[in-house]
Protein backbone atom coordinates (compact mmCIF):
# COMPACT_ATOMS: atom_id res chain seq x y z
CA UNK A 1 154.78 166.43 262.06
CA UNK A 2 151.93 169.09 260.89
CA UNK A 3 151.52 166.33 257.51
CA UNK A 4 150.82 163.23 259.90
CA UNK A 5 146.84 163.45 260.27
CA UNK A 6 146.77 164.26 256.30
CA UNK A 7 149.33 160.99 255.77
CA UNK A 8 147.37 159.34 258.40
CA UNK A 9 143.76 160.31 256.67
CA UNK A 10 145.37 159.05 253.13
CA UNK A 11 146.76 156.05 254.20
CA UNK A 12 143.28 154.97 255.53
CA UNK A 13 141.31 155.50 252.35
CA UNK A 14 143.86 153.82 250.58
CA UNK A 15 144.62 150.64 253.19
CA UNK A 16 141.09 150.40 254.34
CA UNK A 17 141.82 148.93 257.78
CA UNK A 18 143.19 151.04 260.57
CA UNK A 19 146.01 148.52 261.26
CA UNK A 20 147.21 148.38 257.82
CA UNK A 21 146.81 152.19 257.79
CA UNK A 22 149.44 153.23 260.73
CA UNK A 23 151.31 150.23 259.25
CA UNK A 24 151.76 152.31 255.46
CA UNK A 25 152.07 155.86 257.24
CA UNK A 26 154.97 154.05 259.68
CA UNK A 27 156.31 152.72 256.52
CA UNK A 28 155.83 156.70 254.82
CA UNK A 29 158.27 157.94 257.58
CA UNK A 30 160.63 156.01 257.55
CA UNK A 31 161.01 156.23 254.04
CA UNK A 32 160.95 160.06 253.93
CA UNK A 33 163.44 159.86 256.53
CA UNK A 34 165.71 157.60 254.90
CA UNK A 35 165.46 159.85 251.62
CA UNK A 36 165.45 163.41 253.48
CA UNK A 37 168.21 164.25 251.57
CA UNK A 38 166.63 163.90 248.45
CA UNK A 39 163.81 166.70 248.87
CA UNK A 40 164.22 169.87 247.75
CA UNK A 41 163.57 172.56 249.66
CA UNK A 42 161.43 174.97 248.26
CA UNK A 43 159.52 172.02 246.89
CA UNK A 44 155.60 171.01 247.91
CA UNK A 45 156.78 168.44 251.03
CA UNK A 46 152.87 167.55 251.32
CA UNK A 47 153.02 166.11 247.62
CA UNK A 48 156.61 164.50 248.00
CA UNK A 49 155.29 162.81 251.36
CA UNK A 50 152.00 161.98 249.11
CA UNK A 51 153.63 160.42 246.95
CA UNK A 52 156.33 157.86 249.09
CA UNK A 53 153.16 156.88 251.02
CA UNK A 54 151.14 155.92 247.60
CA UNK A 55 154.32 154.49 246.45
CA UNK A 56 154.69 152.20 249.70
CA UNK A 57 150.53 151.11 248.74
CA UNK A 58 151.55 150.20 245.68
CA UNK A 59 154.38 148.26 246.40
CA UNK A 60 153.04 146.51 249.26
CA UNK A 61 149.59 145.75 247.26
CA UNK A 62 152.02 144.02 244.09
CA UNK A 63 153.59 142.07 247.22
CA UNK A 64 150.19 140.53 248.66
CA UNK A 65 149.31 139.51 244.99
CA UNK A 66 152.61 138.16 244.72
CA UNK A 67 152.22 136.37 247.75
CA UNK A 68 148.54 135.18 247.30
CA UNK A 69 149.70 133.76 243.44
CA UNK A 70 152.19 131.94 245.51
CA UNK A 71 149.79 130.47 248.08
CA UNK A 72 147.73 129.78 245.22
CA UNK A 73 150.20 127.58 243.50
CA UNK A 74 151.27 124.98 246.93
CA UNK A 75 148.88 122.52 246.45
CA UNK A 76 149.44 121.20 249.68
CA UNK A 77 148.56 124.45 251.64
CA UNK A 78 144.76 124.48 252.66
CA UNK A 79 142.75 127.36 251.23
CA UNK A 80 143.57 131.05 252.95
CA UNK A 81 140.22 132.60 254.42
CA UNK A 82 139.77 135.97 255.78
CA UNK A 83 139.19 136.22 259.55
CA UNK A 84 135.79 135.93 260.80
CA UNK A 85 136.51 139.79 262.24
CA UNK A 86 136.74 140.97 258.93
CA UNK A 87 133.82 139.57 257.79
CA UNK A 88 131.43 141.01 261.20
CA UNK A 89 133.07 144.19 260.52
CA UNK A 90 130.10 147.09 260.37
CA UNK A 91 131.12 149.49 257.92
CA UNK A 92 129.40 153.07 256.66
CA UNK A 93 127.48 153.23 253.60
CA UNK A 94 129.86 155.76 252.22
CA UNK A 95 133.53 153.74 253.35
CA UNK A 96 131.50 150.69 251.33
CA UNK A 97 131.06 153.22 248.43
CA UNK A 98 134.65 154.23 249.31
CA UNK A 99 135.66 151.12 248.54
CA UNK A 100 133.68 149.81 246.01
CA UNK A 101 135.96 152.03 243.38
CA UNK A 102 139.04 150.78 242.44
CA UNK A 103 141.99 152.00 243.87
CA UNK A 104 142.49 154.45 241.44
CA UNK A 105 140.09 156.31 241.07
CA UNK A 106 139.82 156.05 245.01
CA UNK A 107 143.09 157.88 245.34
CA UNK A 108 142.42 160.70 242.73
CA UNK A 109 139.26 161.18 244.17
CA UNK A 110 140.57 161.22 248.14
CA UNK A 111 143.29 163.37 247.13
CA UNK A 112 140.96 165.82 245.40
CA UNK A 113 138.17 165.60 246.79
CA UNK A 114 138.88 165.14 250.82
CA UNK A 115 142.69 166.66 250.93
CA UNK A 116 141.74 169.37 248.78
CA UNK A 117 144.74 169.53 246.26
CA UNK A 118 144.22 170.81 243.14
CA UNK A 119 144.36 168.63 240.08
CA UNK A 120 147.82 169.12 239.04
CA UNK A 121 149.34 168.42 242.95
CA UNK A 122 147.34 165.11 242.58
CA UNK A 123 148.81 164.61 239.04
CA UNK A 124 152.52 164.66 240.40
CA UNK A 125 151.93 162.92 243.29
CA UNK A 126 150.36 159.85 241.55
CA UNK A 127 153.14 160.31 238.67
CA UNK A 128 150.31 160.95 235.46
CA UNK A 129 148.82 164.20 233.46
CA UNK A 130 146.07 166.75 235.43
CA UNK A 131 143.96 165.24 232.51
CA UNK A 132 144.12 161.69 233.62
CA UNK A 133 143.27 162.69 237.22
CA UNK A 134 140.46 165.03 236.34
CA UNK A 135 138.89 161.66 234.49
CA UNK A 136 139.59 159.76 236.70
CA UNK A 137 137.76 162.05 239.80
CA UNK A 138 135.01 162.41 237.05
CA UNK A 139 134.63 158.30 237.16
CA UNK A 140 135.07 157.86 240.37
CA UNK A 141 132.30 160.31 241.20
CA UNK A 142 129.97 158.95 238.83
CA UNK A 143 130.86 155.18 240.11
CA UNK A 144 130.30 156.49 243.72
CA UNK A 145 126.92 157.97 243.03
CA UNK A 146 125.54 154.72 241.40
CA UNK A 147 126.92 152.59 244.11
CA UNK A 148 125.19 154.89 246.71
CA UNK A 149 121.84 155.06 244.60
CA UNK A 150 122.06 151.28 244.50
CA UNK A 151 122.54 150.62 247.86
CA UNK A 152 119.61 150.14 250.33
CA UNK A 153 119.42 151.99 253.39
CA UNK A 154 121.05 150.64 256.37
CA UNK A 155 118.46 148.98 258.87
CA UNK A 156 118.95 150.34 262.14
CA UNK A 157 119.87 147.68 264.99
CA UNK A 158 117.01 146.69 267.53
């Protein structure tokens, strides 16, 4: 229970929307229930829970391309759009940056950078070398700072 605002926090700079957010950390449960008997106690649960929620992103992001490749393909389907919500949507200059990165370097850095963990935590969680996440905070800080610099300032509403 003490991991669900850090899940909760992860999932939505991963997901982006709050809906699809409690939809991956409901999905993260579950899972972690189902598989309880597969951690080891003694063992970093933050990380292991880390990791079945990234897992569950991943999975469910190679599912929506599947899905759009096969919309794609029907011819006689008419063309998806996004909602018109979506669209009217006011975001914050820095979720925009947020999500400007890929969803990489998005992760490293959010796992890093807002959850704290050190370099080799963030390493095992996404599965790769402390090396490869300590480039991969290094680009995505970089990446953020340019998209930041690049960005006007918001105009305030009348």
């Amino acid at each position: 229970m003490a991991l669900l605002p850090d899940l909760r926090r992860f999932a939505r700079f991963l997901a982006g929307q709050h809906a699809d957010a409690d939809d991956l950390l409901q999905e993260t449960v579950v899972r972690a229930l189902a598989a309880l008997s597969q951690y080891e106690p003694g063992t970093d649960m933050r990380a292991w829970t880390f990791t079945i929620l990234r897992n569950a992103f991943y999975e469910q992001l190679r599912r929506r391309k599947t899905e759009a490749r096969a919309l794609a393909e029907s011819s006689d389907l008419e063309e998806a759009r996004p909602p018109a919500q979506v669209a009217q949507m006011d975001f914050t200059d820095l979720q925009r940056a947020l999500f400007a990165l890929s969803p990489l370097l998005r992760e490293a850095l959010i796992l890093v950078g807002a959850h704290g963990l050190s370099y080799e935590e963030a390493g095992r969680i996404c599965g790769v070398p402390e090396g490869t996440i300590k480039a991969r905070v290094s680009r995505a800080r970089h990446q953020l700072a340019q998209v930041i610099r690049d960005t006007p300032a918001a105009v305030a509403p009348q």
